[in-house]
Protein backbone atom coordinates (compact mmCIF):
# COMPACT_ATOMS: atom_id res chain seq x y z
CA UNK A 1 -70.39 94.33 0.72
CA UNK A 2 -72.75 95.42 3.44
CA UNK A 3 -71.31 96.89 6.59
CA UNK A 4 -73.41 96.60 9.63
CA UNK A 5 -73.63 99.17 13.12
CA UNK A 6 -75.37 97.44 16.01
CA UNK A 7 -77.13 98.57 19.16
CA UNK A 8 -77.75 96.02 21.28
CA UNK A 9 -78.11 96.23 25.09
CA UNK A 10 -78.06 91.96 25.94
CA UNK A 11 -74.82 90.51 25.46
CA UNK A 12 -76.14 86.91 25.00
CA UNK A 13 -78.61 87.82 21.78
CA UNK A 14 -75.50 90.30 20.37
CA UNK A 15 -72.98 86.98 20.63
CA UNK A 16 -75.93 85.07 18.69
CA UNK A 17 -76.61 88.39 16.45
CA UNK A 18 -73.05 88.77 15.15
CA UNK A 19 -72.63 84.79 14.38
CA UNK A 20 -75.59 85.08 12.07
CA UNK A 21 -74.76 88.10 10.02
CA UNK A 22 -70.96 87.05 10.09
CA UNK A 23 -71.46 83.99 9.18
CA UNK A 24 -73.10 85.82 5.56
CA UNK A 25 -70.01 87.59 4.79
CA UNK A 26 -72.07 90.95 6.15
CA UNK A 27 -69.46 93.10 7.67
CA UNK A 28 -70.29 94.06 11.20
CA UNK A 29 -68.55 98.09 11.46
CA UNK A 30 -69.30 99.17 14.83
CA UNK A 31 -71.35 97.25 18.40
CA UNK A 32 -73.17 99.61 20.73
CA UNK A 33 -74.52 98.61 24.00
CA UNK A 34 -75.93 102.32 24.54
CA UNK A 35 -77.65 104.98 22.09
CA UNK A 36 -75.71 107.53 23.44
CA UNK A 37 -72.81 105.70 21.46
CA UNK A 38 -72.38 107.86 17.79
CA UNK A 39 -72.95 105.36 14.84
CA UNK A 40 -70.29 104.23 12.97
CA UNK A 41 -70.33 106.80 9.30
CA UNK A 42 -68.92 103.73 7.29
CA UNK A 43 -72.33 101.83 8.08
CA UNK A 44 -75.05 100.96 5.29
CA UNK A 45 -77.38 99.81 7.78
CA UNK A 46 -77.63 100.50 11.42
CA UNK A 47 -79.67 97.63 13.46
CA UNK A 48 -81.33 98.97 16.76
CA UNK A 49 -82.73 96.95 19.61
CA UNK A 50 -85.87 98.72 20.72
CA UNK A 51 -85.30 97.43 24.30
CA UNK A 52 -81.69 99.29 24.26
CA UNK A 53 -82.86 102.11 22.85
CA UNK A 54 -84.12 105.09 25.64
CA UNK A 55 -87.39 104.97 26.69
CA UNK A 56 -88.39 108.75 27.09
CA UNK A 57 -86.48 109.35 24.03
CA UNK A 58 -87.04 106.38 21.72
CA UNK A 59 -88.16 107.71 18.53
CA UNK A 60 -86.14 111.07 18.69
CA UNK A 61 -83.19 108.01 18.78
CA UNK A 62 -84.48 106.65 15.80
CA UNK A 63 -84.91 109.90 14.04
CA UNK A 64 -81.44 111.34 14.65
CA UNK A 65 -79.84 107.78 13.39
CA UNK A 66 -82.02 107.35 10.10
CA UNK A 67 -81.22 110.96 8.94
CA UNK A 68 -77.75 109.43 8.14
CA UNK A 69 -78.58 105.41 7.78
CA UNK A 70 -81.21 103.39 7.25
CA UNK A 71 -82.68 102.25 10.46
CA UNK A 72 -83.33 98.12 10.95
CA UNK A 73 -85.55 98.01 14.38
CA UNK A 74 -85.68 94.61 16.14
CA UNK A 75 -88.85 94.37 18.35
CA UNK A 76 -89.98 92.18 21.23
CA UNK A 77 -92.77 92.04 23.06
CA UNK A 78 -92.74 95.01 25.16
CA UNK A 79 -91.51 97.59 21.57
CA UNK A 80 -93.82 99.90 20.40
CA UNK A 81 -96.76 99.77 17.59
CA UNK A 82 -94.45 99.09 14.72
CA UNK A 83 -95.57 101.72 12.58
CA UNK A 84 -94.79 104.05 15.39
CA UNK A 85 -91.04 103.74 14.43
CA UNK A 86 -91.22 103.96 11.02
CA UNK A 87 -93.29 107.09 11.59
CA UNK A 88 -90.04 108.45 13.52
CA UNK A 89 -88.23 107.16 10.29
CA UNK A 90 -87.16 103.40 10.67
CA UNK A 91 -86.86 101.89 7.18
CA UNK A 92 -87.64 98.07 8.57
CA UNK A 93 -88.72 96.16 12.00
CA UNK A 94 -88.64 92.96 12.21
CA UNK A 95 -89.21 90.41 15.40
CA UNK A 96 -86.18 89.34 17.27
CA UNK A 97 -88.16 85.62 17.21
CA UNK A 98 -87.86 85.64 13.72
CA UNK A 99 -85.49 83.08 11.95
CA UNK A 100 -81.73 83.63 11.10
CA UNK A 101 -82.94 83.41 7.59
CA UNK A 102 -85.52 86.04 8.07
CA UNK A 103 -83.17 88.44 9.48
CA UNK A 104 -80.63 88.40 6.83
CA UNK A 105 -83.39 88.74 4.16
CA UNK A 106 -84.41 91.87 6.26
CA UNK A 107 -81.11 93.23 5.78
CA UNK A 108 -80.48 92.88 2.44
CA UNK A 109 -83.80 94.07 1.64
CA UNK A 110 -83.07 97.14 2.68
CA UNK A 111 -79.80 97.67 0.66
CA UNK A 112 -81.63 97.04 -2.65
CA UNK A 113 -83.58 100.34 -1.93
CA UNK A 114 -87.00 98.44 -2.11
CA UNK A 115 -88.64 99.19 1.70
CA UNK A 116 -92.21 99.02 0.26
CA UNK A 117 -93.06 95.56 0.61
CA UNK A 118 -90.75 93.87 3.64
CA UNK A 119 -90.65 90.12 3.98
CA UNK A 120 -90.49 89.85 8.00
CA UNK A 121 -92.16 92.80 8.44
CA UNK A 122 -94.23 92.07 12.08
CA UNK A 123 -95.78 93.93 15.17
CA UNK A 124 -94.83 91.69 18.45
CA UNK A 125 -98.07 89.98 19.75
CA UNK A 126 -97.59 88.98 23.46
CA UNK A 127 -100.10 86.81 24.84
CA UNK A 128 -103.28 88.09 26.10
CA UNK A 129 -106.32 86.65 27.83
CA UNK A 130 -108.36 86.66 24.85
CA UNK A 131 -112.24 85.38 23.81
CA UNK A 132 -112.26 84.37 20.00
CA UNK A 133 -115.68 85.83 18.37
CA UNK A 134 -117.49 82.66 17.93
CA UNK A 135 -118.36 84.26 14.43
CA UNK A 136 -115.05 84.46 13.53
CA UNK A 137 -112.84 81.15 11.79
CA UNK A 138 -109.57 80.85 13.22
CA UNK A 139 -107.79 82.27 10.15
CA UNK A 140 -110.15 85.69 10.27
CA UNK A 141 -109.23 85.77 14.20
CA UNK A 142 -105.87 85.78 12.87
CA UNK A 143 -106.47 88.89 10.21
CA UNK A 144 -108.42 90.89 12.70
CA UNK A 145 -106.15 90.73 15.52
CA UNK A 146 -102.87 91.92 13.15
CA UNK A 147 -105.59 94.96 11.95
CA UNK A 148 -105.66 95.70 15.28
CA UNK A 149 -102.32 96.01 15.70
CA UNK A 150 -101.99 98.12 12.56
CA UNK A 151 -100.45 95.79 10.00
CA UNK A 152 -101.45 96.37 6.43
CA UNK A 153 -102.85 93.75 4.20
CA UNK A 154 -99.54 93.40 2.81
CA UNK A 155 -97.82 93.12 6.29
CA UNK A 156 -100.71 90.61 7.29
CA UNK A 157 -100.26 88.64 3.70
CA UNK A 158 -96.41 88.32 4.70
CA UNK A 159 -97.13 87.07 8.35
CA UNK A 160 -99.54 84.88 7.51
CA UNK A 161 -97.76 83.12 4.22
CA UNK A 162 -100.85 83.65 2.55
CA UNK A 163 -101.59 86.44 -0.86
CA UNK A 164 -102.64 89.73 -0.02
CA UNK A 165 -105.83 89.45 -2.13
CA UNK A 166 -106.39 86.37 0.12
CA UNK A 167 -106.45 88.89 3.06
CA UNK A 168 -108.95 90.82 1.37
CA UNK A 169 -111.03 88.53 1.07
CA UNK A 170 -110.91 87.53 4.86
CA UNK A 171 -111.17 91.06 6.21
CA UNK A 172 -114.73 91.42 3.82
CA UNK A 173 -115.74 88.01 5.39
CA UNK A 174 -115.07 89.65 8.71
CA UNK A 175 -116.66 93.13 7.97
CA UNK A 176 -119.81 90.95 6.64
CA UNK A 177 -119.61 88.86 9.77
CA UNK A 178 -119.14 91.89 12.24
CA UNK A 179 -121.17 94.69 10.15
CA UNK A 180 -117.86 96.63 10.67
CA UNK A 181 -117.48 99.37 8.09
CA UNK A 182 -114.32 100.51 8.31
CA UNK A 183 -110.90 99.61 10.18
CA UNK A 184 -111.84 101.77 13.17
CA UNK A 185 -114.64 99.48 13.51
CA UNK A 186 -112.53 95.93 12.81
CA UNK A 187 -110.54 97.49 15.31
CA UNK A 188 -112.65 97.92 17.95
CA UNK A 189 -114.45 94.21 17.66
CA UNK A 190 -110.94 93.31 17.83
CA UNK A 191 -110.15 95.01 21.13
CA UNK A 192 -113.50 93.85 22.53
CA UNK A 193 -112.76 90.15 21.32
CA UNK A 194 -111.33 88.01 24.13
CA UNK A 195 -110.12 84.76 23.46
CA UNK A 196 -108.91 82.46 26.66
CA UNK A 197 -105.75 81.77 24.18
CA UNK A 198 -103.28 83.71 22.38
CA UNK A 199 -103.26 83.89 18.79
CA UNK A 200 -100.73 82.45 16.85
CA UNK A 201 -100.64 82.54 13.14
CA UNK A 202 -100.52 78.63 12.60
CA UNK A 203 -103.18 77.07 12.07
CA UNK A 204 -104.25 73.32 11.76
């Protein structure tokens, strides 16, 4: 059995939040609609909602609950680099647009111990007023914007339902393309890149 403490500050996506995980036979322990709420000690996992969570003191937050529980964070578009929460000790992030299905593979990925490779594992993208580098396929538009954003090849592999050597061989195409070097350098021809549409990781 899994048992479940939430922080959530919306009330509409915590009604929709505890019908999916309920509806698994996960065992939701404790709700919190603030962080200054203690987490419930019979918890496996404790599920935080970045936009609930303080924002002078967001990673201390996460810090002080994942030195007792692992730490699920659910982003949106206005959360933080991901890997700047699991840098403050978050085992898993994962996008609140992400699927039911998603979700609960998130959660039970993190009771089997193995964190390394995360299924749903994504940085949230909001649009920009972007210019794609006319060098660039839409697929390696795709790979260098999630470098940018600091996803690993892995991370990028998962988003993108392609392999992760598949990646590689996109980001080489790209550093060929670019005469980038390094990832500082893919990520810099990524911040100068402008495309008039947001990327989106379909692709027709």
């Amino acid at each position: 059995m899994i048992r479940i403490d939430v922080l959530v500050s919306c009330p509409v996506y915590l009604v929709g939040l505890y019908q999916v995980i309920h509806n698994t036979g996960i065992t939701i322990v404790s709700v919190r609609t603030t962080p200054t709420e203690e987490p419930s000690w019979l918890a496996d996992i404790a599920i935080l909602d970045a936009d609930a969570l303080p924002p002078t003191d967001t990673l201390h937050t996460i810090t002080h609950t994942a030195r007792t529980t692992p730490v699920l964070i659910l982003l949106s578009d206005w959360s933080l680099p991901t890997h700047q929460y699991l840098q403050a000790g978050a085992t898993h992030a994962i996008n609140k647009r992400e699927t039911a299905d998603n979700l609960i593979t998130a959660i039970r990925t993190l009771t089997t111990g193995n964190h390394t490779t995360p299924h749903t594992h994504t940085t949230p993208t909001p649009p920009q007023p972007h210019h794609p580098n006319p060098n660039l396929s839409e697929r390696e538009e795709q790979v260098l914007h999630h470098i940018s954003h600091g996803l690993t090849h892995g991370q990028i592999a998962t988003r993108l339902g392609i392999s992760p050597h598949t990646v590689d061989t996109y980001v080489k195409r790209i550093r060929a393309k670019l005469g980038a070097g390094n990832k500082a350098e893919l990520t810099r021809a990524a911040l100068l890149s402008r495309p008039t549409t947001p990327i989106t990781d379909k692709v027709a």
